[in-house]
PDB file of N, CA and C in Angstrom:
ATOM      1  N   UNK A   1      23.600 -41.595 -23.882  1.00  0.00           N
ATOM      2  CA  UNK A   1      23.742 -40.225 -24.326  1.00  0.00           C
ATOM      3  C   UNK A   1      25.067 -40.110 -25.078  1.00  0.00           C
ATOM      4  N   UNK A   2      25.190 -39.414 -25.997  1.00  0.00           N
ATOM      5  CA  UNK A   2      26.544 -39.429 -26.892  1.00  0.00           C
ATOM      6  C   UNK A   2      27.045 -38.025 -26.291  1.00  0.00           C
ATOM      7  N   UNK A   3      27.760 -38.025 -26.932  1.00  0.00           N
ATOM      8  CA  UNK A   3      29.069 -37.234 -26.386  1.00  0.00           C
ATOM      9  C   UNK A   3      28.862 -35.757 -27.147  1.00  0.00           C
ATOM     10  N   UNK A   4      27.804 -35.518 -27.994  1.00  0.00           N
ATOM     11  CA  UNK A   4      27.193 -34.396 -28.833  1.00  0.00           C
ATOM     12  C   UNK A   4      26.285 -34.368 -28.021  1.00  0.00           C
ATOM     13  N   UNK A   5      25.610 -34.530 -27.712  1.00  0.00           N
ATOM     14  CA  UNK A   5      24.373 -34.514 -26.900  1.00  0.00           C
ATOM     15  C   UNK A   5      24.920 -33.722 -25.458  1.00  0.00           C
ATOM     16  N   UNK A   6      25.721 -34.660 -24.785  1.00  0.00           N
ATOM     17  CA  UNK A   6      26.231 -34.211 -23.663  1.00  0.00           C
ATOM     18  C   UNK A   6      26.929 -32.300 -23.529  1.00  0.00           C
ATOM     19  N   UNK A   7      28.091 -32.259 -24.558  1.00  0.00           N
ATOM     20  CA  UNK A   7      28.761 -30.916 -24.761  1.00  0.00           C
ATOM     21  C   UNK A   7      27.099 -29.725 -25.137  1.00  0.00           C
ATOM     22  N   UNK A   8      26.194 -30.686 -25.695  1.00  0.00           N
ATOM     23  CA  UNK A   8      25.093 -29.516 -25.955  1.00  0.00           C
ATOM     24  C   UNK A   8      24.434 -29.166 -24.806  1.00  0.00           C
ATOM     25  N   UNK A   9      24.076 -30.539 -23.804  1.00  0.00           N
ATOM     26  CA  UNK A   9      23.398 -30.269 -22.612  1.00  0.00           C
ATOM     27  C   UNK A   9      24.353 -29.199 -21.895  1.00  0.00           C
ATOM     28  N   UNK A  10      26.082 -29.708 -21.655  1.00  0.00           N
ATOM     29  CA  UNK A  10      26.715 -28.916 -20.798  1.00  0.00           C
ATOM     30  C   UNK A  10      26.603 -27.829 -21.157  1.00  0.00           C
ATOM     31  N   UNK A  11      26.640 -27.295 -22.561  1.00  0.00           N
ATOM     32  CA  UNK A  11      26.547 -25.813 -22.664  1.00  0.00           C
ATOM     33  C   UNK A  11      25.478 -25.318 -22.583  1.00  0.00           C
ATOM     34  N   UNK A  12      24.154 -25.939 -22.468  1.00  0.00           N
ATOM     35  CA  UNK A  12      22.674 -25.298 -21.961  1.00  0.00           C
ATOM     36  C   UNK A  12      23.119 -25.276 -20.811  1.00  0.00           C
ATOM     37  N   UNK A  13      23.290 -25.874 -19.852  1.00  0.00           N
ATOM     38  CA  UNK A  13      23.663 -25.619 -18.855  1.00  0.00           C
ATOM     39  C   UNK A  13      24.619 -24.456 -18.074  1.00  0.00           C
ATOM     40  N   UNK A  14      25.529 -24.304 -19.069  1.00  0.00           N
ATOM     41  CA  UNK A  14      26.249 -23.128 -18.514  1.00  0.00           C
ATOM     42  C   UNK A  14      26.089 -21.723 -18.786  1.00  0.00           C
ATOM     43  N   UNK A  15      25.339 -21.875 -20.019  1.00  0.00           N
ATOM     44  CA  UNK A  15      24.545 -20.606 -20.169  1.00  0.00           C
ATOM     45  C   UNK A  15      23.071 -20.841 -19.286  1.00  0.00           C
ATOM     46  N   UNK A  16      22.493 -21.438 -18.587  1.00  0.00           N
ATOM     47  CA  UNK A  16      21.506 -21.194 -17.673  1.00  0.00           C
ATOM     48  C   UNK A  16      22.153 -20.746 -17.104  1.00  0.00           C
ATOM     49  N   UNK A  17      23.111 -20.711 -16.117  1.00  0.00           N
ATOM     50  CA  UNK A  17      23.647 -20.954 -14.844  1.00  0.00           C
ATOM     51  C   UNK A  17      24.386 -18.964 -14.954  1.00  0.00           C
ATOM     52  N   UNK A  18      24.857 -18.817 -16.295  1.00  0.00           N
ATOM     53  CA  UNK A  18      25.095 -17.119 -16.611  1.00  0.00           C
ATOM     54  C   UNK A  18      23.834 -16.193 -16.263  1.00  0.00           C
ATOM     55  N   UNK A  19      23.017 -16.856 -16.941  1.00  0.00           N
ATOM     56  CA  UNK A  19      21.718 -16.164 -16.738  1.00  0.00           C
ATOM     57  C   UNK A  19      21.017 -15.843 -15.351  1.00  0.00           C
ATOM     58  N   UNK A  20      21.194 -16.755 -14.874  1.00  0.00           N
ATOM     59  CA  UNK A  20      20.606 -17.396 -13.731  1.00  0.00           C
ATOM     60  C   UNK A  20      21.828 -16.079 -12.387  1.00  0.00           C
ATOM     61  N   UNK A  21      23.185 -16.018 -12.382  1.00  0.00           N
ATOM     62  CA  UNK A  21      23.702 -15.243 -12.486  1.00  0.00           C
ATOM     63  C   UNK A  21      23.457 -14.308 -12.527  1.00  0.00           C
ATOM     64  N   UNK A  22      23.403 -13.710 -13.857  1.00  0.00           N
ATOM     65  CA  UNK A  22      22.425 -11.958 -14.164  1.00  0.00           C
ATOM     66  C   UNK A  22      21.694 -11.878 -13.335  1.00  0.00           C
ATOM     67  N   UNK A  23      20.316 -12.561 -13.370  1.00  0.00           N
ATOM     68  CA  UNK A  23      19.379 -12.288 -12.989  1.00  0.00           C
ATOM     69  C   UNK A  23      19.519 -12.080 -10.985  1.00  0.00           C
ATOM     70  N   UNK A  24      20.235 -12.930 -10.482  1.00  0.00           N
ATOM     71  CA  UNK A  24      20.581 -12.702  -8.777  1.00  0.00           C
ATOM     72  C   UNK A  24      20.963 -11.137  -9.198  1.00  0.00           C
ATOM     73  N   UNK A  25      22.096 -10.601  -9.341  1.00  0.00           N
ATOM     74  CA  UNK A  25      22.963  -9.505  -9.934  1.00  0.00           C
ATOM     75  C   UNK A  25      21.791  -8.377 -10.167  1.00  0.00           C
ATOM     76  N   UNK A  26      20.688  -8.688 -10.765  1.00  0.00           N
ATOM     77  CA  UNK A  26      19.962  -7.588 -11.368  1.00  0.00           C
ATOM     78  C   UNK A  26      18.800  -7.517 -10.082  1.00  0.00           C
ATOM     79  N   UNK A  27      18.164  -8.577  -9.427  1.00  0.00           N
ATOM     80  CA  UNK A  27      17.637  -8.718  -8.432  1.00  0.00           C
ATOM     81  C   UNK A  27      18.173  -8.117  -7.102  1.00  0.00           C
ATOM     82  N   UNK A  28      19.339  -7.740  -6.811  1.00  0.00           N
ATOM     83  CA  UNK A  28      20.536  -7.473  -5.870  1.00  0.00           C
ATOM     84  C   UNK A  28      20.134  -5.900  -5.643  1.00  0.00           C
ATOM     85  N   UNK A  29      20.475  -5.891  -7.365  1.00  0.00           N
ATOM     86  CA  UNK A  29      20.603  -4.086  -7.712  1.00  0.00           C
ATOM     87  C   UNK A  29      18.994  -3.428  -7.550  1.00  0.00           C
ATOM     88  N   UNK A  30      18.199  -4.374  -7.971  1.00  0.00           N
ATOM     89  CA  UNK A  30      16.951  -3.900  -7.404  1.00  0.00           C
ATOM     90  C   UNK A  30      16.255  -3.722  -6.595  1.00  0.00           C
ATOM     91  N   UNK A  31      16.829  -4.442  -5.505  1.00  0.00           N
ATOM     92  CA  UNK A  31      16.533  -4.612  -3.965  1.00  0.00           C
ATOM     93  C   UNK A  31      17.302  -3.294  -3.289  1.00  0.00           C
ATOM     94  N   UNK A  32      18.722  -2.917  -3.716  1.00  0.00           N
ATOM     95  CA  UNK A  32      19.061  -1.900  -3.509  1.00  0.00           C
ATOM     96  C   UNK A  32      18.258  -0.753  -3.696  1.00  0.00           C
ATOM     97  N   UNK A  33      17.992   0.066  -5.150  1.00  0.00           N
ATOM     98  CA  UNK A  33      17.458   1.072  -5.560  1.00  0.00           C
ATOM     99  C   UNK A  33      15.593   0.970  -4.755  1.00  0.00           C
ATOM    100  N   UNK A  34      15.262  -0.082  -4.797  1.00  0.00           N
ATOM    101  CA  UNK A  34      13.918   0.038  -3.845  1.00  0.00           C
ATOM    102  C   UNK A  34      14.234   0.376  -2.318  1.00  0.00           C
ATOM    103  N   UNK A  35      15.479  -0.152  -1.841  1.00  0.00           N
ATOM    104  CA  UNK A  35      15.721   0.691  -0.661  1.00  0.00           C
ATOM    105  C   UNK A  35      15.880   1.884  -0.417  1.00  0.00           C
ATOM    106  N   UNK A  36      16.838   2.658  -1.088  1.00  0.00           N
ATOM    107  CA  UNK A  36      16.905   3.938  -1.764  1.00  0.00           C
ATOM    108  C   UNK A  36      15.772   4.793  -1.776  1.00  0.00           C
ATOM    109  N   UNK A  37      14.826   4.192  -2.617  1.00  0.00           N
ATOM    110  CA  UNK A  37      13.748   5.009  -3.384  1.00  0.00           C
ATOM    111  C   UNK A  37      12.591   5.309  -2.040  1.00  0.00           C
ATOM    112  N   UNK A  38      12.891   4.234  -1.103  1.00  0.00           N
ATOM    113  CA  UNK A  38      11.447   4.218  -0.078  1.00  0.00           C
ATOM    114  C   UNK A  38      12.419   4.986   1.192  1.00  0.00           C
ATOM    115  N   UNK A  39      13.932   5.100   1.467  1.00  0.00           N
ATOM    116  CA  UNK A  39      14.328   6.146   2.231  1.00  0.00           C
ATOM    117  C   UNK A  39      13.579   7.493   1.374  1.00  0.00           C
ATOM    118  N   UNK A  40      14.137   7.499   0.605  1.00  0.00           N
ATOM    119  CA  UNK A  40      14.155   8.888  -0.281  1.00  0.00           C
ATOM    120  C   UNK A  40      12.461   9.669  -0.022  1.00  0.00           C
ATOM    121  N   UNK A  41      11.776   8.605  -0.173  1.00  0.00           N
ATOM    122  CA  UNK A  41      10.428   9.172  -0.158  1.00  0.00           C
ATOM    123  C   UNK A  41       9.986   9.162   1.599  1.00  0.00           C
ATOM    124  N   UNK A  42      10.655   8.456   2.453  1.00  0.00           N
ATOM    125  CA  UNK A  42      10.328   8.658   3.698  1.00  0.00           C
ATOM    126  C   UNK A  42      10.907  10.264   3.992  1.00  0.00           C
ATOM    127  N   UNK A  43      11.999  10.598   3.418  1.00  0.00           N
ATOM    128  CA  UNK A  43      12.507  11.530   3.554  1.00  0.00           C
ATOM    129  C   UNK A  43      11.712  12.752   3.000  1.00  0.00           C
ATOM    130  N   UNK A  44      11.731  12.158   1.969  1.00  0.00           N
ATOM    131  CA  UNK A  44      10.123  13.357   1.394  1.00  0.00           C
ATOM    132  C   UNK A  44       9.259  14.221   1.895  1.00  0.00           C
ATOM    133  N   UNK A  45       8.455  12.950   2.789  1.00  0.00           N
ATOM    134  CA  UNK A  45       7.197  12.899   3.452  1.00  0.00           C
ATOM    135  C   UNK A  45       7.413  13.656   4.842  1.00  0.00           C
ATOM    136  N   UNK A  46       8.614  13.506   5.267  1.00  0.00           N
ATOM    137  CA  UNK A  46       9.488  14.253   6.901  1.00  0.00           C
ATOM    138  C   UNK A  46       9.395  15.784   5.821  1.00  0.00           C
ATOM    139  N   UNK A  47      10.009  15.866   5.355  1.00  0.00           N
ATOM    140  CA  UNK A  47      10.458  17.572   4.556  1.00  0.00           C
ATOM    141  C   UNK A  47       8.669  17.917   4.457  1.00  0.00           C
ATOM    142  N   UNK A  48       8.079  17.384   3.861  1.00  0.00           N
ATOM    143  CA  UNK A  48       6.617  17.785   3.337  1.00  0.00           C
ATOM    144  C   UNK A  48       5.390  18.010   4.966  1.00  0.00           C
ATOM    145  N   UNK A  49       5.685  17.321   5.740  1.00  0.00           N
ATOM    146  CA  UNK A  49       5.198  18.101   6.646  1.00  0.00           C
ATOM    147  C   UNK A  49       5.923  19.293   7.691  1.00  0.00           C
ATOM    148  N   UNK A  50       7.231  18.904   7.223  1.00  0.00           N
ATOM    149  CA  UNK A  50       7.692  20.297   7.745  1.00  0.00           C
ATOM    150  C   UNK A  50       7.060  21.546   7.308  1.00  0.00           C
ATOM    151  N   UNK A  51       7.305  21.444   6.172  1.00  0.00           N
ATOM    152  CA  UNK A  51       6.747  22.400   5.158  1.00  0.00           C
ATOM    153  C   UNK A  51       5.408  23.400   5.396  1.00  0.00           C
ATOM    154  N   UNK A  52       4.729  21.705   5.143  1.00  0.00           N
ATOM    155  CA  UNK A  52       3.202  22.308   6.030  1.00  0.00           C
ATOM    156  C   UNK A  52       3.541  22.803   7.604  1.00  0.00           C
ATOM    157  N   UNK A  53       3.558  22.513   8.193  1.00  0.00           N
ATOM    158  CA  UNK A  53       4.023  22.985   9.837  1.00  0.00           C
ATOM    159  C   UNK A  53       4.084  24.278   9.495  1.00  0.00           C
ATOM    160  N   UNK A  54       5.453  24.920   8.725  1.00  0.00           N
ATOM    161  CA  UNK A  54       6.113  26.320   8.611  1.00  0.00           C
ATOM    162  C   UNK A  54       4.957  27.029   7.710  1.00  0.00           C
ATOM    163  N   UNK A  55       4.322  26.677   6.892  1.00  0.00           N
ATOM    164  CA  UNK A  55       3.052  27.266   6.279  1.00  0.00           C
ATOM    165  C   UNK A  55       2.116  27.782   6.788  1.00  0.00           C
ATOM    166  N   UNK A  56       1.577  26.876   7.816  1.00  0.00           N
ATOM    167  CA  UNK A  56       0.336  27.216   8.712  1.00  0.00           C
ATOM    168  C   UNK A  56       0.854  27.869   9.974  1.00  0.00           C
ATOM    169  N   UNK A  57       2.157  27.847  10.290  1.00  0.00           N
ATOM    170  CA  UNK A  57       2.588  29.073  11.191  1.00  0.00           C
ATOM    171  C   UNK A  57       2.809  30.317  10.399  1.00  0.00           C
ATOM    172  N   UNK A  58       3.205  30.527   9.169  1.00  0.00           N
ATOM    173  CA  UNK A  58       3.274  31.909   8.680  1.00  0.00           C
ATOM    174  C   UNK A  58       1.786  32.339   8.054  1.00  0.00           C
ATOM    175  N   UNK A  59       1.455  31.326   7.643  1.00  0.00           N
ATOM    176  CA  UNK A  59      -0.648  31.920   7.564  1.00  0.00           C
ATOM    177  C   UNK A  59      -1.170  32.346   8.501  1.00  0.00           C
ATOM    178  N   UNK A  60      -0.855  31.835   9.612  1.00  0.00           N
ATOM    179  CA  UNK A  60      -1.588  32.295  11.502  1.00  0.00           C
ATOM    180  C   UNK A  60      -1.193  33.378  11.735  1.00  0.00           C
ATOM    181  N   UNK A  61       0.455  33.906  11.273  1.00  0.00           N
ATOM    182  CA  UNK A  61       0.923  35.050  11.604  1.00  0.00           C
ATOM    183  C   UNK A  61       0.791  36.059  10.604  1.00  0.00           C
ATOM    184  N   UNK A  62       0.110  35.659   9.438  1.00  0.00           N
ATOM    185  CA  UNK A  62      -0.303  36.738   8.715  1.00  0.00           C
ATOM    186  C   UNK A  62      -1.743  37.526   8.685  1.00  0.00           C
ATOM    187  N   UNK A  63      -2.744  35.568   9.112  1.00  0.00           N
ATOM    188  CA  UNK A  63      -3.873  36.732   9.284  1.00  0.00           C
ATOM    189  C   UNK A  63      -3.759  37.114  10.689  1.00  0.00           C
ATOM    190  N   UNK A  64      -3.144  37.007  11.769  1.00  0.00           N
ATOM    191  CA  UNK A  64      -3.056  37.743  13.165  1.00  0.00           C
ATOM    192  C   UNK A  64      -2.399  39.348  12.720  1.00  0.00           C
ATOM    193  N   UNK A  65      -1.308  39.411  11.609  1.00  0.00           N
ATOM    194  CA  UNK A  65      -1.294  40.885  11.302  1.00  0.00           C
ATOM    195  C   UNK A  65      -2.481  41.720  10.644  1.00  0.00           C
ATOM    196  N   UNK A  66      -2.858  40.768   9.402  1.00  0.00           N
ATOM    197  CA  UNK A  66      -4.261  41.210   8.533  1.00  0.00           C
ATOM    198  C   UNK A  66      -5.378  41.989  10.343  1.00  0.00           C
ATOM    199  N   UNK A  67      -5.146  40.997  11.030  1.00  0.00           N
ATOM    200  CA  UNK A  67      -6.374  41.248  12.377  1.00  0.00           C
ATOM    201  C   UNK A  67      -5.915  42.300  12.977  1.00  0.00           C
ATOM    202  N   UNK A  68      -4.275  42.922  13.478  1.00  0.00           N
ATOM    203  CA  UNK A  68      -4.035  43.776  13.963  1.00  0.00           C
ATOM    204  C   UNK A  68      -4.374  45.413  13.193  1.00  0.00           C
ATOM    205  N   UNK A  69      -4.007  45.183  11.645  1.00  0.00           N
ATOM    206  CA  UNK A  69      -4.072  46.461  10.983  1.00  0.00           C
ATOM    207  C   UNK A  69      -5.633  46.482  10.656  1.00  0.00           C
ATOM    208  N   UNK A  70      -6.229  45.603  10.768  1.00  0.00           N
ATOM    209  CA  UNK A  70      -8.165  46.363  10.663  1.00  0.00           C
ATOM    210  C   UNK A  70      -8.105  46.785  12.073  1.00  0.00           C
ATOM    211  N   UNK A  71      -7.531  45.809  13.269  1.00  0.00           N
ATOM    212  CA  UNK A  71      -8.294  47.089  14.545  1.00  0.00           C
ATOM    213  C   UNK A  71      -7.448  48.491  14.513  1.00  0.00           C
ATOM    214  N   UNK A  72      -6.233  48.516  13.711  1.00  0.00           N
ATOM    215  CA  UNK A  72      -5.711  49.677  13.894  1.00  0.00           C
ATOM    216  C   UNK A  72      -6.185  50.846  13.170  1.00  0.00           C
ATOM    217  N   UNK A  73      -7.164  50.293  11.444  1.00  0.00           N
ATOM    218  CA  UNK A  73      -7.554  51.011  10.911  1.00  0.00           C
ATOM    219  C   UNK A  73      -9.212  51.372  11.719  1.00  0.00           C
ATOM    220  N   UNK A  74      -9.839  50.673  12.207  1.00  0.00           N
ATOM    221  CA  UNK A  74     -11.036  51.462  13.194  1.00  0.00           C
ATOM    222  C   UNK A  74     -10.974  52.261  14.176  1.00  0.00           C
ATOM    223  N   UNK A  75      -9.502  52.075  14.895  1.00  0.00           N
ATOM    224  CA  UNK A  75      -9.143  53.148  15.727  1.00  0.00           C
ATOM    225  C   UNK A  75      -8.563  54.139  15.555  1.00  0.00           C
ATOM    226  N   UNK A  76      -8.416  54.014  14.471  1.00  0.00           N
ATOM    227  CA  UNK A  76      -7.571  55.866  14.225  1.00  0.00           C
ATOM    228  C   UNK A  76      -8.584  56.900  12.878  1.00  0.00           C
TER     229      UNK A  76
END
């Protein structure tokens, strides 16, 4: 191998090895933000049946009023 050959291999080489680099680095950051993103939506999903919960208790307590003011309107 000559000595041109070699400085060309070493520098394929050290630009793999940058890349190679990035890519852990960008893999890192993506492993992060997918952690993130699947709290975030667990968190979601907790708020979203709250939601529902507090919905279907103020629907129950509305038609239980809707039910009180018809018997109040047949009795008077």
């Amino acid at each position: 191998m000559t000595d041109n050959n070699k400085t060309g291999f070493g520098a394929e080489l050290a630009q793999l090895e940058r890349r190679i680099e990035e890519l852990l680095v960008t893999v890192e950051a993506l492993k992060e933000e997918n952690r993130a993103l699947r709290q975030r939506q667990e968190s979601l999903a907790t708020e979203r049946s709250t939601f529902a919960q507090r919905n279907d208790q103020v629907r129950a307590r509305v038609e239980a009023m809707i039910g009180r003011l018809k018997t109040m309107e047949h009795t008077a």
